[in-house]
Protein backbone atom coordinates (compact mmCIF):
# COMPACT_ATOMS: atom_id res chain seq x y z
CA UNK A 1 0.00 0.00 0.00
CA UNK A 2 1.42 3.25 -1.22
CA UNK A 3 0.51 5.90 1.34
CA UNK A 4 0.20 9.88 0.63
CA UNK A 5 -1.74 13.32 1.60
CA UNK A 6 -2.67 13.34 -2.49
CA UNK A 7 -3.52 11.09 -4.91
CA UNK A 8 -3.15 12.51 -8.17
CA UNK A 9 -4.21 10.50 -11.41
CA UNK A 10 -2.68 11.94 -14.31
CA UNK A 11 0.77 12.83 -14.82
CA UNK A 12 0.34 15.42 -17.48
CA UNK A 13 0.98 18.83 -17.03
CA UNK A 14 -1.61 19.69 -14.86
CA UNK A 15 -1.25 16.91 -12.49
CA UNK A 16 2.55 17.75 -12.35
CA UNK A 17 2.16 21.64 -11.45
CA UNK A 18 -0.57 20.29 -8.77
CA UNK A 19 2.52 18.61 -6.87
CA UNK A 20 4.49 21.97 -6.27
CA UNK A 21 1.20 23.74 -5.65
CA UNK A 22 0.93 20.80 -2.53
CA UNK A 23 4.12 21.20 -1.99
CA UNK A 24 3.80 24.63 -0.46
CA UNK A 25 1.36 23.39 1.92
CA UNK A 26 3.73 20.60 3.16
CA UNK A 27 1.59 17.64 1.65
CA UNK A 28 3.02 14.91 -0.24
CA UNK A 29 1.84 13.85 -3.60
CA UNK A 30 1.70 10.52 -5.35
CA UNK A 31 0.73 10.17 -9.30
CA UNK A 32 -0.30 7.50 -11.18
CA UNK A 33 -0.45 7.32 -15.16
CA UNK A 34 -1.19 4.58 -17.77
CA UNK A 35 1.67 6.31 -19.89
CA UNK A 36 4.87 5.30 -19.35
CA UNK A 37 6.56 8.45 -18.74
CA UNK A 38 5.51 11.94 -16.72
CA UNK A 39 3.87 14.70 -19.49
CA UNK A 40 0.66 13.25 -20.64
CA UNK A 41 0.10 13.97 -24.13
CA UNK A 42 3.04 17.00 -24.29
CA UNK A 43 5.22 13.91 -23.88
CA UNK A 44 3.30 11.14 -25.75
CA UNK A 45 1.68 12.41 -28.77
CA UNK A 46 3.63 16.33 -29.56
CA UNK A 47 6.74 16.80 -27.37
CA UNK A 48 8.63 18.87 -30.24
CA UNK A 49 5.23 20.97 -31.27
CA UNK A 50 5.25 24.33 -29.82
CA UNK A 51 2.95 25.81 -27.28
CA UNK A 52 2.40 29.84 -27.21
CA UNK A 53 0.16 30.59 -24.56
CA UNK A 54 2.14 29.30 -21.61
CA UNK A 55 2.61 32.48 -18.97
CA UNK A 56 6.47 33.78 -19.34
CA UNK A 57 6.88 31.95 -22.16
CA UNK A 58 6.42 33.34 -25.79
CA UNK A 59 7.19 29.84 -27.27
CA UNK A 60 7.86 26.95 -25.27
CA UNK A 61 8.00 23.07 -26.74
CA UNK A 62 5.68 20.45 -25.15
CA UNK A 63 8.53 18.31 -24.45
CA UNK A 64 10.66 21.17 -22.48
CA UNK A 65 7.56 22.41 -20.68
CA UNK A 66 7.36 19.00 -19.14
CA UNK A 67 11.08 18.65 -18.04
CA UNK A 68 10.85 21.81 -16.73
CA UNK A 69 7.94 20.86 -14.63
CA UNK A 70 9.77 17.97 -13.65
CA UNK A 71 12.74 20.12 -12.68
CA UNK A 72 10.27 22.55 -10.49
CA UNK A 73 8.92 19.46 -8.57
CA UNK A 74 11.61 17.71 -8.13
CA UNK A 75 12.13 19.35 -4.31
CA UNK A 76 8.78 17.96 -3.42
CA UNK A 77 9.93 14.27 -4.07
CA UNK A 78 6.31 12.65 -5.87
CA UNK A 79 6.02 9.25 -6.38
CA UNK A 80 4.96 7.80 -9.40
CA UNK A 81 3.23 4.62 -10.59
CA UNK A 82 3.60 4.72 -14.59
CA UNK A 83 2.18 2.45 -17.48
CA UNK A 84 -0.70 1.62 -14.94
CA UNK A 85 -4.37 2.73 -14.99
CA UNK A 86 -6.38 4.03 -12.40
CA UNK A 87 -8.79 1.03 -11.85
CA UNK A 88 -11.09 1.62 -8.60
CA UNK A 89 -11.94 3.99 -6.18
CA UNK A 90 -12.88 2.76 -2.42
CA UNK A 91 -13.89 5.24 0.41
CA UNK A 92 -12.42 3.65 3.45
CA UNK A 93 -14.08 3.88 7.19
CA UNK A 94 -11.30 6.54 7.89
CA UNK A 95 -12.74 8.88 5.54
CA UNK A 96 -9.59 8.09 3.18
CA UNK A 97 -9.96 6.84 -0.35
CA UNK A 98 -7.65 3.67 -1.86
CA UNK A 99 -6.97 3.96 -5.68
CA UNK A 100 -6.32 0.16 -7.05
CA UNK A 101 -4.58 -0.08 -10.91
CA UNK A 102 -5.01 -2.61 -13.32
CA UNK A 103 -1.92 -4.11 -11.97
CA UNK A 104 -2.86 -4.27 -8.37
CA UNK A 105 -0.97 -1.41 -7.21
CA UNK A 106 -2.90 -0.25 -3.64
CA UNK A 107 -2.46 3.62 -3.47
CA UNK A 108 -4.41 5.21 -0.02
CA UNK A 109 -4.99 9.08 0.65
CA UNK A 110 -7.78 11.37 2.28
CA UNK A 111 -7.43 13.33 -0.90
CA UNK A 112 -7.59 12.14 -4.82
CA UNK A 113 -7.18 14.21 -7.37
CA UNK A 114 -8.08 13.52 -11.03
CA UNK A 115 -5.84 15.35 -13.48
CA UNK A 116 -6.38 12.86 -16.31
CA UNK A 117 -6.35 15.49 -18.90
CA UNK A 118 -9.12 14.21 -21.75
CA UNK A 119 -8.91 10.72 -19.37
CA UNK A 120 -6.66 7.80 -20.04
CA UNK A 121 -5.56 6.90 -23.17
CA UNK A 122 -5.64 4.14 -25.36
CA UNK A 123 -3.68 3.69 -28.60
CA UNK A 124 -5.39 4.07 -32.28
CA UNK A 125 -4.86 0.75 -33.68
CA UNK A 126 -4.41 -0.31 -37.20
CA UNK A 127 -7.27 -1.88 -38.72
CA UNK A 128 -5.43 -5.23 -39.93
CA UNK A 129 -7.44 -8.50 -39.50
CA UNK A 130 -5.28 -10.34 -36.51
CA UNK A 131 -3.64 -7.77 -34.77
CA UNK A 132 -4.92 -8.59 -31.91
CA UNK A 133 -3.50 -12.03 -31.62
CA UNK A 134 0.26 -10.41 -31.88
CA UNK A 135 -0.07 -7.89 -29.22
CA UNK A 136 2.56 -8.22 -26.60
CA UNK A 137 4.26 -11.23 -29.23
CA UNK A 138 5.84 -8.52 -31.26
CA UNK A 139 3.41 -5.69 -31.62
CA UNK A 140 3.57 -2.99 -29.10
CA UNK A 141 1.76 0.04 -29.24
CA UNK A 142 4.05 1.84 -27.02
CA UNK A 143 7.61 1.93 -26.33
CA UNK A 144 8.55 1.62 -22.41
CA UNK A 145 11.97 0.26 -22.77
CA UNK A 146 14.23 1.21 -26.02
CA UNK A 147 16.60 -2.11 -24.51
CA UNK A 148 13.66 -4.12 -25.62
CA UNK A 149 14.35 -3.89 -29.36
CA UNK A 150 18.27 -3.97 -29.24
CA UNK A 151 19.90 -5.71 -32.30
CA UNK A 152 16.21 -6.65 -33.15
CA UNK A 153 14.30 -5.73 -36.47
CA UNK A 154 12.07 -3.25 -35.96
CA UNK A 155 8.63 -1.11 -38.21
CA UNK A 156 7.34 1.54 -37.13
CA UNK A 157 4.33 3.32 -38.60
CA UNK A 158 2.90 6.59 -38.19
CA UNK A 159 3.86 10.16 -39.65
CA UNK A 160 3.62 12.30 -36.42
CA UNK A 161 6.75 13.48 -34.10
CA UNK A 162 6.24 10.02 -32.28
CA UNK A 163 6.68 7.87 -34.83
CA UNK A 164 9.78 9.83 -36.69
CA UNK A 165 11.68 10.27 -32.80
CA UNK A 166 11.36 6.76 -32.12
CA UNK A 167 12.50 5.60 -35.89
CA UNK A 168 15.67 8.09 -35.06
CA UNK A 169 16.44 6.93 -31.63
CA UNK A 170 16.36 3.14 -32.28
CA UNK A 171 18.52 3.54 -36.02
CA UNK A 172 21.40 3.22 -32.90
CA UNK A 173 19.54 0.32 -31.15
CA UNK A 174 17.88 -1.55 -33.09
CA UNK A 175 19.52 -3.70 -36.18
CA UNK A 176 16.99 -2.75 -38.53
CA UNK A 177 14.87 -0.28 -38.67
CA UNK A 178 12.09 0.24 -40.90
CA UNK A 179 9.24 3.84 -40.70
CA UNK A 180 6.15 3.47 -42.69
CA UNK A 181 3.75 6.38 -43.84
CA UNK A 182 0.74 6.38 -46.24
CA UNK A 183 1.69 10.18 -46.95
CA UNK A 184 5.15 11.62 -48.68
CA UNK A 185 5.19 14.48 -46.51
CA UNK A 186 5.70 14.06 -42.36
CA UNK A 187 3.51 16.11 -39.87
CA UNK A 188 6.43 16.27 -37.01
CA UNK A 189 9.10 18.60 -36.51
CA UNK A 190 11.19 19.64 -39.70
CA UNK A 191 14.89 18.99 -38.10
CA UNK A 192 13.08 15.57 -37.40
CA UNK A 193 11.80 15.08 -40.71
CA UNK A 194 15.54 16.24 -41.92
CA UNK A 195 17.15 13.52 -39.85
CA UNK A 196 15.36 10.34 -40.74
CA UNK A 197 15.98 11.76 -43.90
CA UNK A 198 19.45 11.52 -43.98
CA UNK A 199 20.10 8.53 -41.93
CA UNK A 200 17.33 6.85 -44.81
CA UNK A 201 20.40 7.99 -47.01
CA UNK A 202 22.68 6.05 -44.35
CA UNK A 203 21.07 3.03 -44.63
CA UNK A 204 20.30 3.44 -40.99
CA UNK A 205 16.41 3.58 -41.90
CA UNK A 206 14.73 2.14 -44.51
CA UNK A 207 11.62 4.62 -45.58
CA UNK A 208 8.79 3.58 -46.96
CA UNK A 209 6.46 6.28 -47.72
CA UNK A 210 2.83 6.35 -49.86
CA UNK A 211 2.50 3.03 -48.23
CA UNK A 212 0.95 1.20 -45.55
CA UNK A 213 1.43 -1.91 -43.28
CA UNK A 214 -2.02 -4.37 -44.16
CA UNK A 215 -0.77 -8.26 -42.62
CA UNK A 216 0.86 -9.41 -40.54
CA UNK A 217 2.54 -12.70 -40.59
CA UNK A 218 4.02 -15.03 -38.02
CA UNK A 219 3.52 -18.21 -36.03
CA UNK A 220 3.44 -17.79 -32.19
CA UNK A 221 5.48 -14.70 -32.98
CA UNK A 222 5.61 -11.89 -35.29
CA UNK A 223 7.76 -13.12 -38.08
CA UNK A 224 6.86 -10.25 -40.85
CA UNK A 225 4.83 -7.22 -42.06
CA UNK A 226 2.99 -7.09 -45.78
CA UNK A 227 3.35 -3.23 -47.18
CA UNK A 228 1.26 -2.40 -49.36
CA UNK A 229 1.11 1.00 -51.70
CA UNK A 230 -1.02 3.87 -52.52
CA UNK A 231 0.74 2.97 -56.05
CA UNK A 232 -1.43 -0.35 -57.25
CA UNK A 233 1.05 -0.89 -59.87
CA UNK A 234 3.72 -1.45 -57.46
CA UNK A 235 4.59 -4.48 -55.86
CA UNK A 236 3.77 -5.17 -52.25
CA UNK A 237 6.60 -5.04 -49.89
CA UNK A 238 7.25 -8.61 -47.34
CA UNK A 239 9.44 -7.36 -44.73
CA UNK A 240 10.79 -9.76 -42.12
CA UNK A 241 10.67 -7.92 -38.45
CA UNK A 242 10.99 -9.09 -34.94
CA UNK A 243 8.77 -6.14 -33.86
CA UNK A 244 5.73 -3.61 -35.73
CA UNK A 245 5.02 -0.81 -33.94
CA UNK A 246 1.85 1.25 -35.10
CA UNK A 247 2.30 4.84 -33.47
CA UNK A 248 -1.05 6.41 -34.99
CA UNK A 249 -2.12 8.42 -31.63
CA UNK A 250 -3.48 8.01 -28.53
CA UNK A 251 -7.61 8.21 -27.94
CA UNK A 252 -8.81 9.87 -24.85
CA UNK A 253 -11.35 8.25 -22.62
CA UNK A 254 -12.74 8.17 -19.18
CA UNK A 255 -12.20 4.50 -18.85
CA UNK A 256 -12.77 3.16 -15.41
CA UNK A 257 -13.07 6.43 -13.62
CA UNK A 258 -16.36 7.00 -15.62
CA UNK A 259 -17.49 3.99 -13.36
CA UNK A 260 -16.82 5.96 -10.00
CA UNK A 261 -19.85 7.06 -9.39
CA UNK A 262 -18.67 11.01 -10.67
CA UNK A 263 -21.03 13.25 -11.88
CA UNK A 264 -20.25 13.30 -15.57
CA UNK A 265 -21.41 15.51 -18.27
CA UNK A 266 -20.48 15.45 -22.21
CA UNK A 267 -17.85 13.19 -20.94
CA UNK A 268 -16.19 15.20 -18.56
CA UNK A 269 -16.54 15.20 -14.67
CA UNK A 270 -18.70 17.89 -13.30
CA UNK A 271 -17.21 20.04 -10.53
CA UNK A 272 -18.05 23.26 -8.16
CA UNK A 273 -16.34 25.96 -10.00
CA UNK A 274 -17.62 28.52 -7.46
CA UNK A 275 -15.12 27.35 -4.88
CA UNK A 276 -12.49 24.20 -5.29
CA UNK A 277 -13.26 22.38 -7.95
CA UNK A 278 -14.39 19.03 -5.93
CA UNK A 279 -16.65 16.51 -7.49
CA UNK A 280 -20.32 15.05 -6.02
CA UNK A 281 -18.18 13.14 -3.87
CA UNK A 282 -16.80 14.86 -1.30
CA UNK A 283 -12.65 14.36 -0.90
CA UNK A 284 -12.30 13.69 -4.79
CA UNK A 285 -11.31 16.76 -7.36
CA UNK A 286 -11.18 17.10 -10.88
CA UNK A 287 -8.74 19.55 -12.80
CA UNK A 288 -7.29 19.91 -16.02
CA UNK A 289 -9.08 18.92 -19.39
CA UNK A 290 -10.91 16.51 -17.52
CA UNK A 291 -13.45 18.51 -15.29
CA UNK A 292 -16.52 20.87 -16.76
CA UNK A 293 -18.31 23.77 -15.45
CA UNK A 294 -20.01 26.86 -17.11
CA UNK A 295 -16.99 29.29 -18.60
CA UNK A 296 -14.58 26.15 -19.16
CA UNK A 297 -11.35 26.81 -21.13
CA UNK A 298 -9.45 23.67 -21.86
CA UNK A 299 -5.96 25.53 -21.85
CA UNK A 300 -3.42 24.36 -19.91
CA UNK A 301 -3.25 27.12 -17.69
CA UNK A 302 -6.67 27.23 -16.36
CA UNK A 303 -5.34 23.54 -15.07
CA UNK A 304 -2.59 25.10 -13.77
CA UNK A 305 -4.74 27.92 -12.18
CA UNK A 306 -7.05 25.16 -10.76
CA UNK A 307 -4.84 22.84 -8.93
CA UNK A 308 -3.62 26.34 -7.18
CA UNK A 309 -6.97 26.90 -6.03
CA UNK A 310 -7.71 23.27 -5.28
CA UNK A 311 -4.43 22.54 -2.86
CA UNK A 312 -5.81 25.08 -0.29
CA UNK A 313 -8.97 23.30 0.01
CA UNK A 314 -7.57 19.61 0.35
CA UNK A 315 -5.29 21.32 2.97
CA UNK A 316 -8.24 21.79 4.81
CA UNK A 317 -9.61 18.35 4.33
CA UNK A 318 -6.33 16.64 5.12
CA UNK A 319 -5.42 19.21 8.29
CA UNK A 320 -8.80 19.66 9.64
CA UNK A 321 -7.68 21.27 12.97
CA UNK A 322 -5.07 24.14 11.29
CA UNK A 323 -5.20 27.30 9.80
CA UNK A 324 -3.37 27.40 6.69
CA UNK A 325 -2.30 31.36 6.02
CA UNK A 326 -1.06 31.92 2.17
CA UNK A 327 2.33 33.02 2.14
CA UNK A 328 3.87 34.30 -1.60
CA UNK A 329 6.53 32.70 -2.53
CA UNK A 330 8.71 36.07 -2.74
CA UNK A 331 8.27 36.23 1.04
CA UNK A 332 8.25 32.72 1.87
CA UNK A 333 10.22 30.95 -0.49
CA UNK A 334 10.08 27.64 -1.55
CA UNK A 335 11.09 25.30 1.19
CA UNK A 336 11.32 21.52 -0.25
CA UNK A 337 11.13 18.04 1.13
CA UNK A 338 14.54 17.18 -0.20
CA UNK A 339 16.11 20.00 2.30
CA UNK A 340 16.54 22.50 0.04
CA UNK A 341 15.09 26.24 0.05
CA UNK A 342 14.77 28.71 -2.29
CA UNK A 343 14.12 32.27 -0.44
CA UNK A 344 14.63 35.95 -2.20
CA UNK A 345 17.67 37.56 -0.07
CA UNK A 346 17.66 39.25 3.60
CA UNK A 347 17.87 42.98 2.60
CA UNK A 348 20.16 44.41 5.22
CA UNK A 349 19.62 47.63 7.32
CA UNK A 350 22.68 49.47 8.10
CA UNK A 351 22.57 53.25 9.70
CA UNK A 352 24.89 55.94 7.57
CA UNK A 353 27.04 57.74 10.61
């Protein structure tokens, strides 16, 4: 049993800024995501696009916005529990709720907070025939762990930032690597697009573009891929691969939490706007992309202005008995769990003789 002041589900931006906001107030967090990595979509699905309306920052990318959330939290010492979802929700006797995963990970808090952006998400999957019965025996839909393909063969489809970073990174991993796209031209970033270029020149990647992957062959395991091209007058492609990985998106849903007996509302969780943003059951909030309420902006910082506003109430609910007075952080600094304080310096009074 993982034990904490906050339960926060959702690791995405949101859900990250919510653990500095808590860690002002001296409460711990713990986060839980069914992505494998901190940054919800900024990190999974457009970590090189670039994001304009972020407070201090005229351009920032997706991908730097989440490190440095990462770096501002890091004081506060979170836990995480990645590539696991959010399962159940069980009020305890104590007045404390335990959040159980798909994997069986026990999480207990008197506060949960849902920051699951547009909810958890699933990956788009290719419509070929028997998919299914190659999942986790050569088709992965996500990469966890890069080691996992070394010296292997390896296609990758998709024409997004996802699919061209991963074809780069593992062009040093794996033996072979093949990137597949039913378009010419590549939606990610252009010094992206430049790269697999040029290592395609290499030999590093072998490009295969106007085209799409329709079978899949194999016995117990993947064995091989059928390509197939816009082109009908050119021959299909069989391409022998230990591994095809389809990176096509991620689709948002509620999923289990949808289950929890939350108010919901055009597929979002209702919430009291007028004061701190809890759900219809007291003890549980809902921030981010995730929540509705009349006025709703789905921008990232209305999330960020909403966990803000949220942390003083679950101080109240976790410290029943105190007064919690709002200090600034130019007068009281930043004081973290890790020892270490960030405070604006003494100014020093001297008298002139």
């Amino acid at each position: 049993m993982i034990k904490t002041d906050i339960i926060i589900i959702g690791a995405g931006p949101t859900g990250l800024f919510t653990v500095f906001e808590a860690g002002l107030l001296k409460l711990k967090c713990h986060l839980i995501d069914a992505l494998p990595q901190p940054g919800g979509q900024c990190a999974e699905i457009y970590p090189k696009k670039p994001i304009y309306d972020i407070p201090a920052y005229p351009e920032i990318l997706a991908g730097a916005l989440v490190d440095r959330l990462m770096e501002q939290i890091k004081p506060f010492e979170p836990g995480f529990t990645l590539g696991e979802r959010a399962e159940t929700l069980d009020k305890q006797e104590d007045g404390s709720f335990v959040v159980t995963t798909n994997k069986g990970t026990k999480h207990q808090a008197p506060v949960v907070v849902i920051a699951g952006g547009l909810g958890s998400f699933e990956p788009r999957k290719p419509l070929i025939a028997n998919i299914e019965l190659f999942e986790s025996k050569g088709v992965e839909y996500m990469i966890k762990d890069p080691e996992l393909f070394r010296d292997k063969k390896v296609v990758i489809s998709g024409g997004g930032d996802s699919a061209l970073d991963w074809a780069i990174f593992l062009a040093d991993v794996a033996s072979e690597v093949s990137l597949v796209h039913r378009r010419n031209e590549f939606r990610g970033a252009l010094d992206s697009v430049e790269k697999a270029r040029e290592l395609a020149k290499l030999g590093k990647i072998q490009l295969y573009t106007e085209a799409e992957v329709q079978e899949i062959h194999g016995k117990e395991e993947l064995q091989a891929v059928v390509i197939k091209y816009n082109d009908e007058s050119k021959e299909q492609s069989y391409v022998e691969t230990d591994y095809f990985i389809p990176l096509f998106g991620l689709s948002p849903k509620l999923g289990p939490i949808g289950d929890w007996g939350l108010e919901i509302e055009k597929n979002a969780i209702k919430v009291n706007n007028a004061k701190d943003y809890q759900t219809n059951i007291p003890g549980v909030f809902a921030i981010g992309d995730v929540n509705i309420y009349p006025g709703k902006l789905k921008l990232i910082l209305s999330g960020f202005h909403e966990a803000a506003v949220m942390c003083q109430f679950a101080y109240q609910i976790i410290n029943p008995d105190k007064r919690y007075v709002m200090k600034y952080t130019t007068v009281g600094g930043v004081e973290g769990f890790d020892g270490s304080k960030k405070e604006a310096k003494k100014e020093v009074v001297q008298s002139i003789n």
